[in-house]
PDB file of N, CA and C in Angstrom:
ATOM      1  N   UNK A   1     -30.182   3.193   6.536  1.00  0.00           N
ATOM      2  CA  UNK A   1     -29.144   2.186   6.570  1.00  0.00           C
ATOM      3  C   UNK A   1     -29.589   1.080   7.514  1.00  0.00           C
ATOM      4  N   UNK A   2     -29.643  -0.011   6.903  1.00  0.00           N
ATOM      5  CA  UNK A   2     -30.159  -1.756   7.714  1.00  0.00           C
ATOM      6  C   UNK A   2     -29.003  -1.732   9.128  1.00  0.00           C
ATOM      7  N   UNK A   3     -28.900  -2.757   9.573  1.00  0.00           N
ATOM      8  CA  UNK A   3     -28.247  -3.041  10.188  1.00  0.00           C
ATOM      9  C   UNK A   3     -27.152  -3.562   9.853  1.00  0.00           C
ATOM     10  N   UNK A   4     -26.685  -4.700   8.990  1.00  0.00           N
ATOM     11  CA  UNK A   4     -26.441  -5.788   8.076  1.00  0.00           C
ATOM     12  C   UNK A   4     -24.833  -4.604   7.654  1.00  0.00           C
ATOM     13  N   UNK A   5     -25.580  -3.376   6.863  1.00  0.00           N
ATOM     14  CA  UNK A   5     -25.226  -2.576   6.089  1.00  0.00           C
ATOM     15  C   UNK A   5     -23.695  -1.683   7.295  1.00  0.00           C
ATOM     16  N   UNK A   6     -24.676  -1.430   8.327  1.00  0.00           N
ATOM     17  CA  UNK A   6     -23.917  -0.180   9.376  1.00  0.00           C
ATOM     18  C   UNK A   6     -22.343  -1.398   9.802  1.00  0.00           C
ATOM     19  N   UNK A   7     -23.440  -2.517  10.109  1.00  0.00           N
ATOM     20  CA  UNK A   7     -21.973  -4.103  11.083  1.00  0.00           C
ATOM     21  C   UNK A   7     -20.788  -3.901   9.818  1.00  0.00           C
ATOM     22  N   UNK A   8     -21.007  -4.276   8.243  1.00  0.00           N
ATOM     23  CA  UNK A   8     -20.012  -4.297   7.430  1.00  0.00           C
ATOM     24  C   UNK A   8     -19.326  -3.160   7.254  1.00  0.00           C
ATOM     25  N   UNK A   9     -19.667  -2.186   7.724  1.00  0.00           N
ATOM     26  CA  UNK A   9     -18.853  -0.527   7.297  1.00  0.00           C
ATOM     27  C   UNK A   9     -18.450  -0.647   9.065  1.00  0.00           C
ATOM     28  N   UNK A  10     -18.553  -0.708   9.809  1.00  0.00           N
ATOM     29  CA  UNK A  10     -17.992  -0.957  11.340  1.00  0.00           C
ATOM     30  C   UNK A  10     -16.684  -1.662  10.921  1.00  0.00           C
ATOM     31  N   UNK A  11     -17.383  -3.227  10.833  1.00  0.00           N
ATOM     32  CA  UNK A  11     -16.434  -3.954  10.193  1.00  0.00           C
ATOM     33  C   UNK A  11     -14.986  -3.674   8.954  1.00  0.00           C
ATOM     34  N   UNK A  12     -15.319  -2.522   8.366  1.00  0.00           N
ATOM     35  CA  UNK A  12     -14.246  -2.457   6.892  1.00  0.00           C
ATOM     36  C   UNK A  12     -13.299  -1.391   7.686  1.00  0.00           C
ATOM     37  N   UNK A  13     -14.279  -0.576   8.380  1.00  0.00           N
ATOM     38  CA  UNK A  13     -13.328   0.670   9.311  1.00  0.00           C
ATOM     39  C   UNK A  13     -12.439  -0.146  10.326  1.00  0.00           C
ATOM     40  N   UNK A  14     -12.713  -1.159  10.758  1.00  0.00           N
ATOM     41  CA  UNK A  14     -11.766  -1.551  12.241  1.00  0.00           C
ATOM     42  C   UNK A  14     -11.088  -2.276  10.980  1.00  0.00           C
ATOM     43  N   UNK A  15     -11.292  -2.895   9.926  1.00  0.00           N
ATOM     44  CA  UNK A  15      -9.978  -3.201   9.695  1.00  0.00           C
ATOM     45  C   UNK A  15      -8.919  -2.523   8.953  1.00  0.00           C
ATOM     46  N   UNK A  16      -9.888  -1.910   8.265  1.00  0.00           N
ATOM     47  CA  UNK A  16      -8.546  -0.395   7.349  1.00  0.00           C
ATOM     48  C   UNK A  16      -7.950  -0.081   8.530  1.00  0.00           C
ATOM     49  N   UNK A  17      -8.603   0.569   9.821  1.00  0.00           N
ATOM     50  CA  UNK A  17      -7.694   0.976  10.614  1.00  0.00           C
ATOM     51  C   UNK A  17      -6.496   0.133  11.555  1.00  0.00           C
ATOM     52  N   UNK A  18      -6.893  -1.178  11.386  1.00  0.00           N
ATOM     53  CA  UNK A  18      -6.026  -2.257  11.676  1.00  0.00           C
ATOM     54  C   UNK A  18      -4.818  -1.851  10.728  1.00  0.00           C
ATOM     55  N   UNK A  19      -5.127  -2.403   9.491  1.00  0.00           N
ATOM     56  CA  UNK A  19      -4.140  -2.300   8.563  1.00  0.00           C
ATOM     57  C   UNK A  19      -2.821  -1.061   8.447  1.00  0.00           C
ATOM     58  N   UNK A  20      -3.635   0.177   8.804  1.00  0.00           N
ATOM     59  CA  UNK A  20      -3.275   1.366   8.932  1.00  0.00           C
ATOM     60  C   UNK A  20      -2.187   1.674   9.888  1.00  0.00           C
ATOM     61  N   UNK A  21      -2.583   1.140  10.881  1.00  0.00           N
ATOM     62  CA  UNK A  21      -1.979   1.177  12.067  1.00  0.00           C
ATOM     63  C   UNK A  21      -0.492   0.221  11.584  1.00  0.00           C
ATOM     64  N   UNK A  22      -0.841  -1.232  11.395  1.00  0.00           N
ATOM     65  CA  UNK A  22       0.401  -1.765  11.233  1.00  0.00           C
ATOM     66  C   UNK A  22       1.295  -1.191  10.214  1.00  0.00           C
ATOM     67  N   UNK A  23       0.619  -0.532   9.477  1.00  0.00           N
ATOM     68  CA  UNK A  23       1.467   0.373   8.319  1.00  0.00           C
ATOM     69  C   UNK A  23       2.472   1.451   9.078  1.00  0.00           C
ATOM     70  N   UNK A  24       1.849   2.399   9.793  1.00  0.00           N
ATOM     71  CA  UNK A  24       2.412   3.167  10.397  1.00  0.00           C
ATOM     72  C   UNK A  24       3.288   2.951  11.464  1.00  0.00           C
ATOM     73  N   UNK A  25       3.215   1.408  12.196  1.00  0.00           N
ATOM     74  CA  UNK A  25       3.829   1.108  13.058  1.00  0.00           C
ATOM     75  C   UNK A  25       5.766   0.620  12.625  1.00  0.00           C
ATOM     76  N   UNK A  26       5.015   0.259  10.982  1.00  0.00           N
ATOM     77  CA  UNK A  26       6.180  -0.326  10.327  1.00  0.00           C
ATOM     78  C   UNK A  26       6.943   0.601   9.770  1.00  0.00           C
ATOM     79  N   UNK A  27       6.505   1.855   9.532  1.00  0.00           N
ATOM     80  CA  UNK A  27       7.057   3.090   8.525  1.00  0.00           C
ATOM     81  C   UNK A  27       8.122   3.688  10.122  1.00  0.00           C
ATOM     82  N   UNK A  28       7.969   3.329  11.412  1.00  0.00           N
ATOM     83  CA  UNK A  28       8.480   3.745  12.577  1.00  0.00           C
ATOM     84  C   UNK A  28       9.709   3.272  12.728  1.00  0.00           C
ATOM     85  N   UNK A  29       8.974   1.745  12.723  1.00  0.00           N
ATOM     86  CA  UNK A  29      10.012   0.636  13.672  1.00  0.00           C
ATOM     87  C   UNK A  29      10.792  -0.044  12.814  1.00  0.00           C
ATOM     88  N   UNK A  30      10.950   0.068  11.422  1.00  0.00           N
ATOM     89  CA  UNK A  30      11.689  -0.865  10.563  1.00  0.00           C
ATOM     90  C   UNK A  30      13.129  -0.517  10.014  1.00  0.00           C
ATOM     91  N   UNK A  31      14.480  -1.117  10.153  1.00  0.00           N
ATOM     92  CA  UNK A  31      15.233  -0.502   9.453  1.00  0.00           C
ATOM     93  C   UNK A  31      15.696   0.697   8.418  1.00  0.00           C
ATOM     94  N   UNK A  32      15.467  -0.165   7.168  1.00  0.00           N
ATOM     95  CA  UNK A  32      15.446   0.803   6.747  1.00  0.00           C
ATOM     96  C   UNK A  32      14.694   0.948   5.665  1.00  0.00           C
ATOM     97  N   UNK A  33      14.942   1.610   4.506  1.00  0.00           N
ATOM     98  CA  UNK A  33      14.110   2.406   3.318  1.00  0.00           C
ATOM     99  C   UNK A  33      13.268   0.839   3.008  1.00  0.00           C
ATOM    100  N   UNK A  34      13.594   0.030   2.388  1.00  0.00           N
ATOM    101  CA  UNK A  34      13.401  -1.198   1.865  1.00  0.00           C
ATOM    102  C   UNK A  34      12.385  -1.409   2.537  1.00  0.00           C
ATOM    103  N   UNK A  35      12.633  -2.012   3.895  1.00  0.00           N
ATOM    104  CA  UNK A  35      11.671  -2.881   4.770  1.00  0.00           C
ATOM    105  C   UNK A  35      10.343  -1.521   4.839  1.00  0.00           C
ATOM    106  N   UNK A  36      10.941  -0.512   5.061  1.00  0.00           N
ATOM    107  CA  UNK A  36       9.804   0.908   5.821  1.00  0.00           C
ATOM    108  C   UNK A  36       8.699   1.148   4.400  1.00  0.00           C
ATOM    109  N   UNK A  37       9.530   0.739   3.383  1.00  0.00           N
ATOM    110  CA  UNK A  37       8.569   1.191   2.070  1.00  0.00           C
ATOM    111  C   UNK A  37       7.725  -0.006   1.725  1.00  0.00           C
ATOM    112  N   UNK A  38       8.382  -0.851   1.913  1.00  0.00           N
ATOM    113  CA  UNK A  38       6.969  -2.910   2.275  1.00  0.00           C
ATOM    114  C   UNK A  38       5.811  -2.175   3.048  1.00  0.00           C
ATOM    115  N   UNK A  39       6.889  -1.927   4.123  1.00  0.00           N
ATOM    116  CA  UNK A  39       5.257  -1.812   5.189  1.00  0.00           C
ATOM    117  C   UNK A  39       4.122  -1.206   4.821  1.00  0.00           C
ATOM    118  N   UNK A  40       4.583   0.550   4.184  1.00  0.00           N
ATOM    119  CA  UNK A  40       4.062   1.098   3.900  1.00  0.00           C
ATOM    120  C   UNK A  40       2.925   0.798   2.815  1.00  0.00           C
ATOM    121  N   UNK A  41       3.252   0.493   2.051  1.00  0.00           N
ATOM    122  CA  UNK A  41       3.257  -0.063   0.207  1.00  0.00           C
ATOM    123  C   UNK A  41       1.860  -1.047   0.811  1.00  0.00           C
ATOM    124  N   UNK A  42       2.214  -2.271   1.596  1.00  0.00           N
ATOM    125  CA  UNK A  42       0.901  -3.128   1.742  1.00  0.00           C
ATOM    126  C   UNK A  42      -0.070  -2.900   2.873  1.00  0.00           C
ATOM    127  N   UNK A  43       0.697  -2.931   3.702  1.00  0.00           N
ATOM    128  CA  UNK A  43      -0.162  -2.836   4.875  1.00  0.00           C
ATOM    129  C   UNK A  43      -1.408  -1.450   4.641  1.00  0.00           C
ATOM    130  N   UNK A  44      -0.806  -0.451   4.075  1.00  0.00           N
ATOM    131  CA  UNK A  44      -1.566   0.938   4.012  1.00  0.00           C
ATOM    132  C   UNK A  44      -1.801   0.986   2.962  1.00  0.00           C
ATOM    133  N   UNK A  45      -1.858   0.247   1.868  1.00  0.00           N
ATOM    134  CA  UNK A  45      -2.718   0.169   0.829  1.00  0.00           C
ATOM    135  C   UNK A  45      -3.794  -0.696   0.946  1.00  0.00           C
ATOM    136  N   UNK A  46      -3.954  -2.330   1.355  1.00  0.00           N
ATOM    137  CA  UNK A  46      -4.903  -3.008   2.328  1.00  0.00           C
ATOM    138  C   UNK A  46      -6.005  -1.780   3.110  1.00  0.00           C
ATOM    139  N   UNK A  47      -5.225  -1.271   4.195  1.00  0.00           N
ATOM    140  CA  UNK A  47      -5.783  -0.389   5.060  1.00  0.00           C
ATOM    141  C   UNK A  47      -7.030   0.541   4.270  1.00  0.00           C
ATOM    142  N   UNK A  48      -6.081   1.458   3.433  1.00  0.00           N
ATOM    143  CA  UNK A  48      -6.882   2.366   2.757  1.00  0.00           C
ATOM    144  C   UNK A  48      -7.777   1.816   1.937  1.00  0.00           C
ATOM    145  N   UNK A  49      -7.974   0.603   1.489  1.00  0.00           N
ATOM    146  CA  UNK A  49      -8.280   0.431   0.317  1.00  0.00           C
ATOM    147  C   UNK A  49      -9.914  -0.334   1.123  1.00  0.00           C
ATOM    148  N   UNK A  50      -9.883  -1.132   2.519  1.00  0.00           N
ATOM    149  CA  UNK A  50     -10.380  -0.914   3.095  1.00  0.00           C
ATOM    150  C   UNK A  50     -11.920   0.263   3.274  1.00  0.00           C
ATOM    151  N   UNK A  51     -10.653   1.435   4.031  1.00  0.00           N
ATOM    152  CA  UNK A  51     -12.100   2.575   3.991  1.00  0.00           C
ATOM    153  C   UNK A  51     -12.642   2.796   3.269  1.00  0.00           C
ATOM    154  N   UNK A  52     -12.012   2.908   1.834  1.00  0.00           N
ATOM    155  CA  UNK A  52     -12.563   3.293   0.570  1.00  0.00           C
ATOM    156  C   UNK A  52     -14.144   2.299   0.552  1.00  0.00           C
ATOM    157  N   UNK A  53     -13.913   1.542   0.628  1.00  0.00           N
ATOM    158  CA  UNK A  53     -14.848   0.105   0.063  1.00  0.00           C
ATOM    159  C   UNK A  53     -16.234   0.230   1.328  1.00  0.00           C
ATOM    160  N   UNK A  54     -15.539   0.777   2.501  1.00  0.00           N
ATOM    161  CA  UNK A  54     -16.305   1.091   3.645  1.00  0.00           C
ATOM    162  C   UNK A  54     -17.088   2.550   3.582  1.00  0.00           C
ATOM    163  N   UNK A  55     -16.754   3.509   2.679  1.00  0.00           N
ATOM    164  CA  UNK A  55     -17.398   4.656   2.241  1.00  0.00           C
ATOM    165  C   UNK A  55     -18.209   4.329   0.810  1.00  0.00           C
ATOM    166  N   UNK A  56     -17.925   3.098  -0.013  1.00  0.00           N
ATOM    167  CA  UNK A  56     -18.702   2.781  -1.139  1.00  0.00           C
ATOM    168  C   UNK A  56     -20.071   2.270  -0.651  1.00  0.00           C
ATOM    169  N   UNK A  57     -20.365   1.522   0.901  1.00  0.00           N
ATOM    170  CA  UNK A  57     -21.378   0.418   1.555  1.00  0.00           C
ATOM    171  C   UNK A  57     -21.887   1.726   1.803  1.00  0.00           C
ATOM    172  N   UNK A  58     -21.251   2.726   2.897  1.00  0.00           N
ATOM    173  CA  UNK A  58     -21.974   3.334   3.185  1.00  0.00           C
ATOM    174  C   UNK A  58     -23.060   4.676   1.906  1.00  0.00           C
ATOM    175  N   UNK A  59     -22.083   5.069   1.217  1.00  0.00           N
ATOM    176  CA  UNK A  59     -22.835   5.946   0.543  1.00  0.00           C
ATOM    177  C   UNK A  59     -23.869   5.154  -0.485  1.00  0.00           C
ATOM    178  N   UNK A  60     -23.099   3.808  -0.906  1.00  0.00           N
ATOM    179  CA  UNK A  60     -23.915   3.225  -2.163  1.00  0.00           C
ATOM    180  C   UNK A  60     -23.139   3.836  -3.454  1.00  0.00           C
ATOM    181  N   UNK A  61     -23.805   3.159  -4.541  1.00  0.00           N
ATOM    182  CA  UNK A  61     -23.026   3.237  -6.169  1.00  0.00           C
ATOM    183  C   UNK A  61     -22.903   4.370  -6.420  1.00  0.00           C
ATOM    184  N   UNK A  62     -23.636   5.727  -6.091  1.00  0.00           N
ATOM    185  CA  UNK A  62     -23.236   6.760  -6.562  1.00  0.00           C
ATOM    186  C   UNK A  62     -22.823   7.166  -5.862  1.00  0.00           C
ATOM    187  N   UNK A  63     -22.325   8.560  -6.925  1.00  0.00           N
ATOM    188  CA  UNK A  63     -21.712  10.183  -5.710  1.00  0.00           C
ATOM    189  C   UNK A  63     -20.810   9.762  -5.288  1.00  0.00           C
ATOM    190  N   UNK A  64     -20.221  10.049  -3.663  1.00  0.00           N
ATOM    191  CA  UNK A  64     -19.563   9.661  -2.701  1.00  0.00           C
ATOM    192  C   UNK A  64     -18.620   7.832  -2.873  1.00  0.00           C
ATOM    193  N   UNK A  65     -19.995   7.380  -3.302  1.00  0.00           N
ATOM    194  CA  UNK A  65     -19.411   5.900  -3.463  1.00  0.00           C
ATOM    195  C   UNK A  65     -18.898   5.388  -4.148  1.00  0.00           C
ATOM    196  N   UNK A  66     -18.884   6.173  -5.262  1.00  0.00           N
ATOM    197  CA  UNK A  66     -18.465   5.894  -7.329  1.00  0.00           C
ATOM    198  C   UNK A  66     -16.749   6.361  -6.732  1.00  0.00           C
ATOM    199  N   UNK A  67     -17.153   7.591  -6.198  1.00  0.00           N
ATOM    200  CA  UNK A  67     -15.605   8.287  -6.113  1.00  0.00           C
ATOM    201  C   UNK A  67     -14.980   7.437  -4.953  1.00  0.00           C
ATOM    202  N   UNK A  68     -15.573   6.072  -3.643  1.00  0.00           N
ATOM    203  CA  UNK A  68     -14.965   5.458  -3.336  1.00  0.00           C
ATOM    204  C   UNK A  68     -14.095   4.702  -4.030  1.00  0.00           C
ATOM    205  N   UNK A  69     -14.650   3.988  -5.332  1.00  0.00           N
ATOM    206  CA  UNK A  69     -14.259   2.970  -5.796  1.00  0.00           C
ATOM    207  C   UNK A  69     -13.281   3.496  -6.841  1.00  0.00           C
ATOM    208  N   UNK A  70     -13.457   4.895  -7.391  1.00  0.00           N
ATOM    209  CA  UNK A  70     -12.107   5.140  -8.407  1.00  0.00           C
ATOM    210  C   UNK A  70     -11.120   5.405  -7.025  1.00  0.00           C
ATOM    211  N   UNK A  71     -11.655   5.099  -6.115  1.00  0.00           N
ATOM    212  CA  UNK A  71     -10.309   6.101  -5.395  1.00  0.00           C
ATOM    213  C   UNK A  71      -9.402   4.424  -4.986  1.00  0.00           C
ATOM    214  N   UNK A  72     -10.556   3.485  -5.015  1.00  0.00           N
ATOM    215  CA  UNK A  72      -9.470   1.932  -4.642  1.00  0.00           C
ATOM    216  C   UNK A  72      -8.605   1.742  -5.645  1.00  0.00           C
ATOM    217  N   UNK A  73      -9.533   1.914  -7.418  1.00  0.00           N
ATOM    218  CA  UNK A  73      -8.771   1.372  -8.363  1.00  0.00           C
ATOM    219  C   UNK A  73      -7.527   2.603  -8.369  1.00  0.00           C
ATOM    220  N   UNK A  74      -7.670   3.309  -7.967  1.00  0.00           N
ATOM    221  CA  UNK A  74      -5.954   4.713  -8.222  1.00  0.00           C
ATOM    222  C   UNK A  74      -5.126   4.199  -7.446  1.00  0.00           C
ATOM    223  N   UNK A  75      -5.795   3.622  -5.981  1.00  0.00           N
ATOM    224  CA  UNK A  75      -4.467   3.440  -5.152  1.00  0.00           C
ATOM    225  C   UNK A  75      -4.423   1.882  -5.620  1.00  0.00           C
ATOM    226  N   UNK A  76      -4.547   0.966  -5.964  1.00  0.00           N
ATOM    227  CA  UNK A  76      -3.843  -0.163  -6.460  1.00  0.00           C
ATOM    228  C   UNK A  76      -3.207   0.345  -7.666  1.00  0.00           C
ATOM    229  N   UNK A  77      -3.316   1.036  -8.326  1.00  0.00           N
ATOM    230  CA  UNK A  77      -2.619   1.579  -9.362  1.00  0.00           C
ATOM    231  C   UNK A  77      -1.233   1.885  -9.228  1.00  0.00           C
ATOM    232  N   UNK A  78      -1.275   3.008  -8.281  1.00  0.00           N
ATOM    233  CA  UNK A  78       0.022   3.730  -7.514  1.00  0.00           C
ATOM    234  C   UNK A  78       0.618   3.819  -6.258  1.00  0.00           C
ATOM    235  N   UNK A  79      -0.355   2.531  -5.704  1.00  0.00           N
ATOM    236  CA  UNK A  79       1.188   2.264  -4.933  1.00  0.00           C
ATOM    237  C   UNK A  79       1.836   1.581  -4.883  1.00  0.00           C
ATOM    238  N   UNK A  80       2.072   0.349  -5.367  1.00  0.00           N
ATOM    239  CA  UNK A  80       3.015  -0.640  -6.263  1.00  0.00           C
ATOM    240  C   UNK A  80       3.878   0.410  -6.797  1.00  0.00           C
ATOM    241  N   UNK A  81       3.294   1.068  -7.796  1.00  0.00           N
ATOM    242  CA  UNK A  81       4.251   1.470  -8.828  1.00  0.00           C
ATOM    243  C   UNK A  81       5.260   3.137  -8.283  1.00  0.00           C
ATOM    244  N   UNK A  82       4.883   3.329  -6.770  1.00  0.00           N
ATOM    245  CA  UNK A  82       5.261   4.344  -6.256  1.00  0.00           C
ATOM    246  C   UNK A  82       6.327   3.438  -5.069  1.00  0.00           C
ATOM    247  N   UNK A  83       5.786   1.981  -4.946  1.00  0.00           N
ATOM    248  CA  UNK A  83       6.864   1.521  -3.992  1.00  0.00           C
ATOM    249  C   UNK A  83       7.985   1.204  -4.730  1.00  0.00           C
ATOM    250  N   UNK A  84       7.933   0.657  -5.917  1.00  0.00           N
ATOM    251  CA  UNK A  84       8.877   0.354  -7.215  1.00  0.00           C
ATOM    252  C   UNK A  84      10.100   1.606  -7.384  1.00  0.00           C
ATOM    253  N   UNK A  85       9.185   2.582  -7.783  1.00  0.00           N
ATOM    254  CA  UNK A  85      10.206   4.033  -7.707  1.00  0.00           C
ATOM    255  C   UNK A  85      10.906   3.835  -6.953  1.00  0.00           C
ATOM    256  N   UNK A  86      10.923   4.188  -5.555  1.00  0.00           N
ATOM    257  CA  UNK A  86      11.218   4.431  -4.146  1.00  0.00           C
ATOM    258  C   UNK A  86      12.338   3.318  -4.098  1.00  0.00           C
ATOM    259  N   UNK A  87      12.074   1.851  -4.352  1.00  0.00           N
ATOM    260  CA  UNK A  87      13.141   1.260  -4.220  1.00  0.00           C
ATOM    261  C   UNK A  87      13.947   1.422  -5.299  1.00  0.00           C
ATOM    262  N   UNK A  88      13.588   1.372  -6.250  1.00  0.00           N
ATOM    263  CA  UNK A  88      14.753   1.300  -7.485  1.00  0.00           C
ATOM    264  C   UNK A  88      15.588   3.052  -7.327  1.00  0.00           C
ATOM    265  N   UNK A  89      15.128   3.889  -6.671  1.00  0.00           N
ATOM    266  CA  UNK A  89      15.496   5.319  -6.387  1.00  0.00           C
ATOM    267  C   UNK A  89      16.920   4.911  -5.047  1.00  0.00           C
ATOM    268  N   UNK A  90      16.651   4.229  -3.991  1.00  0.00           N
ATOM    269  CA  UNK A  90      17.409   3.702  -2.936  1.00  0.00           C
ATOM    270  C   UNK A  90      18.766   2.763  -3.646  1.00  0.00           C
ATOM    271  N   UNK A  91      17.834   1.973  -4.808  1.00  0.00           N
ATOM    272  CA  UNK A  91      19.285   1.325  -5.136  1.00  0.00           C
ATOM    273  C   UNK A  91      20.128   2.033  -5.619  1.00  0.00           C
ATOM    274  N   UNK A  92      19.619   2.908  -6.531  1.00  0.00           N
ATOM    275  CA  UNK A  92      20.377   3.763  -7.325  1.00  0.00           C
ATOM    276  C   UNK A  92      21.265   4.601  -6.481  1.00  0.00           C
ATOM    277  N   UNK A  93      20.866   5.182  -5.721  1.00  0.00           N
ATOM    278  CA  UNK A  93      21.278   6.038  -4.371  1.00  0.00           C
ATOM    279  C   UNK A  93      22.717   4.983  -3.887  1.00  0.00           C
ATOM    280  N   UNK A  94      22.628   4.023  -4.258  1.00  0.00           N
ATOM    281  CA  UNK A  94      23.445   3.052  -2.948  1.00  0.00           C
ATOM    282  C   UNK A  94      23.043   2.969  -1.620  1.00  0.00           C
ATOM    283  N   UNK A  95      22.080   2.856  -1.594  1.00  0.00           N
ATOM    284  CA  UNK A  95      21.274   2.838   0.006  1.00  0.00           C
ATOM    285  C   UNK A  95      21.852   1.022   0.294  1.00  0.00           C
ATOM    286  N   UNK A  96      22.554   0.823   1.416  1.00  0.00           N
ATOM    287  CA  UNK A  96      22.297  -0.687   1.742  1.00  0.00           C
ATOM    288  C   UNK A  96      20.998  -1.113   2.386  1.00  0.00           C
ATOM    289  N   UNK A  97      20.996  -2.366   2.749  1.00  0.00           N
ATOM    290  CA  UNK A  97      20.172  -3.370   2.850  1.00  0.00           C
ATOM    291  C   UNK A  97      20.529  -2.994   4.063  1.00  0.00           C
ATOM    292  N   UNK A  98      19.839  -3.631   5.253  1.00  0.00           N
ATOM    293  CA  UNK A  98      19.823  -3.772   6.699  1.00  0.00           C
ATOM    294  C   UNK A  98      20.531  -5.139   6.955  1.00  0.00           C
ATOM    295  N   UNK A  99      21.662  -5.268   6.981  1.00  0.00           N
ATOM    296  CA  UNK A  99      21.758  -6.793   7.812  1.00  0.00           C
ATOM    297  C   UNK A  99      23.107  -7.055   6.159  1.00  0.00           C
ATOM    298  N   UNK A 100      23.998  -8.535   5.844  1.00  0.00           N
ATOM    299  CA  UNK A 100      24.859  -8.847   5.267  1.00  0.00           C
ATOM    300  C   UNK A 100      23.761  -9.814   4.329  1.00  0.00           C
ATOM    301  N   UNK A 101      22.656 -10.159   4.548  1.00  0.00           N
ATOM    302  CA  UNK A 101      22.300 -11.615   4.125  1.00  0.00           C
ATOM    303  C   UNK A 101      21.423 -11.287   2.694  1.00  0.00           C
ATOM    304  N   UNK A 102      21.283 -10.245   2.383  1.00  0.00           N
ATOM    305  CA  UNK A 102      20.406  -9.770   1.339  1.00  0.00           C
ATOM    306  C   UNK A 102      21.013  -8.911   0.266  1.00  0.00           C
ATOM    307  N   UNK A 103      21.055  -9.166  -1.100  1.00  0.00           N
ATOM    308  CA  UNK A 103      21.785  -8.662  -2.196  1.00  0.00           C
ATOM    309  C   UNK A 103      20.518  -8.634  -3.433  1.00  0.00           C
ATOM    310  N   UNK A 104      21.207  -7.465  -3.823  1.00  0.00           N
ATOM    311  CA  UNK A 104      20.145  -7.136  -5.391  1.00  0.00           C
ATOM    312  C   UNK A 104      20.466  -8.500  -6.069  1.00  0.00           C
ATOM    313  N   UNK A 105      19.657  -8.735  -7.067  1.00  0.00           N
ATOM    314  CA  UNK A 105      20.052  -9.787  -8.125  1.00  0.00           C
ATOM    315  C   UNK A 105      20.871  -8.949  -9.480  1.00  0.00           C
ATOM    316  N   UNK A 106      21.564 -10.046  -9.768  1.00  0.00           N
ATOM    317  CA  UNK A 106      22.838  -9.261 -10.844  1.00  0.00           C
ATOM    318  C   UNK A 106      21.692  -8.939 -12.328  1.00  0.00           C
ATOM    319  N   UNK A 107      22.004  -8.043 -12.204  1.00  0.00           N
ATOM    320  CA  UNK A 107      21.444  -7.676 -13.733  1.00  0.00           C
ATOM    321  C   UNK A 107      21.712  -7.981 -14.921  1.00  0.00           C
ATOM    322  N   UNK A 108      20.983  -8.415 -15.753  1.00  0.00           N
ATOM    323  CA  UNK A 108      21.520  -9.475 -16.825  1.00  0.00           C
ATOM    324  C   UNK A 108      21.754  -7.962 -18.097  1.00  0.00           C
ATOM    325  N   UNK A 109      22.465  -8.477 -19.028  1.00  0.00           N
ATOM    326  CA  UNK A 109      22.447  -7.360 -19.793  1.00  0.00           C
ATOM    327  C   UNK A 109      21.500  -7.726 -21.123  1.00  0.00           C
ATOM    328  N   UNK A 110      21.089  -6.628 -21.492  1.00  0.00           N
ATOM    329  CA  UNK A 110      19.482  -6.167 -22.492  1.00  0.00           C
ATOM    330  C   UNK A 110      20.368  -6.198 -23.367  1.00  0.00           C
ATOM    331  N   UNK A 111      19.688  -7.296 -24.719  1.00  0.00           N
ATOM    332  CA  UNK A 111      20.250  -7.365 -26.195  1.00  0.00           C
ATOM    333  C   UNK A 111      20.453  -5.553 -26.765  1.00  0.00           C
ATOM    334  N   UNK A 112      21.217  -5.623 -27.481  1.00  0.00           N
ATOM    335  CA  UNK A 112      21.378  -4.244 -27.743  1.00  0.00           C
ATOM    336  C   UNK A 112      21.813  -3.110 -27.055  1.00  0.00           C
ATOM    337  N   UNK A 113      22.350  -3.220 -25.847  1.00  0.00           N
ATOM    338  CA  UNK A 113      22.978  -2.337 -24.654  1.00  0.00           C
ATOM    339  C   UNK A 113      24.490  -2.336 -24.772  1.00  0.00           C
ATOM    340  N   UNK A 114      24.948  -2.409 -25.714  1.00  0.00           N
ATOM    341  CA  UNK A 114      26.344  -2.537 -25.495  1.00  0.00           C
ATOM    342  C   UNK A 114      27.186  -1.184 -25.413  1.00  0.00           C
TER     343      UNK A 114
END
C-alpha cells in the first residue's frame, strides 16, 4: 500500500467516523422519533457509507472490496426506504411532532378510493 493510498483510507475513516458520531449524537439528543430517525437515516448512512468505500481503497476491486461496494449500494438502498417506514409507522401510531409549528401535509384522495 503507497502512501497516497493509506492518507485516503485515514482520510474516509476520520470522516465515516465524523459522520457516525454526529449520527449517534443525534439518535441521543433529538426530540423525537422524526428528528432522531433524520439523524440517523443521513448522517450514518454518509458515515457508513464512508468506511465501506474506505475498506474498497484499502482491499482493492476484489474480495473484501467488491463486498465493500455491494455493501454501499444495500445501504443507499435501505436506509431511505427504512427511514420512510419508521416515519410513516410514527404517523400512523399518532406520534406528534416536537414543537406546534410542523404538520403532515393533507392527503389528497387517490382516484378510485372511495
Amino acid at each position: 500500500m503507497n502512501v497516497i493510498q493509506q492518507a485516503v483510507v485515514v482520510a474516509l475513516v476520520v470522516v465515516g467516523s465524523f459522520f457516525l458520531l454526529v449520527g449517534t449524537i443525534g439518535l441521543l439528543r433529538l426530540p423525537d422519533v422524526y428528528n432522531r430517525m433524520h439523524a440517523t437515516s443521513k448522517a450514518t448512512t454518509i458515515g457508513a457509507a464512508s468506511m465501506f468505500v474506505a475498506g474498497f481503497v484499502y482491499y482493492g476491486p476484489q474480495g473484501a472490496g467488491l463486498t465493500s461496494i455491494v455493501g454501499v449500494a444495500f445501504l443507499f438502498i435501505t436506509a431511505p426506504t427504512g427511514a420512510h417506514l419508521i416515519s410513516r409507522s410514527a404517523q400512523k401510531m399518532g406520534v406528534p411532532f416536537f414543537g406546534d409549528d410542523t404538520s403532515w401535509p393533507e392527503e389528497k384522495d387517490e382516484p378510485g378510493s372511495n
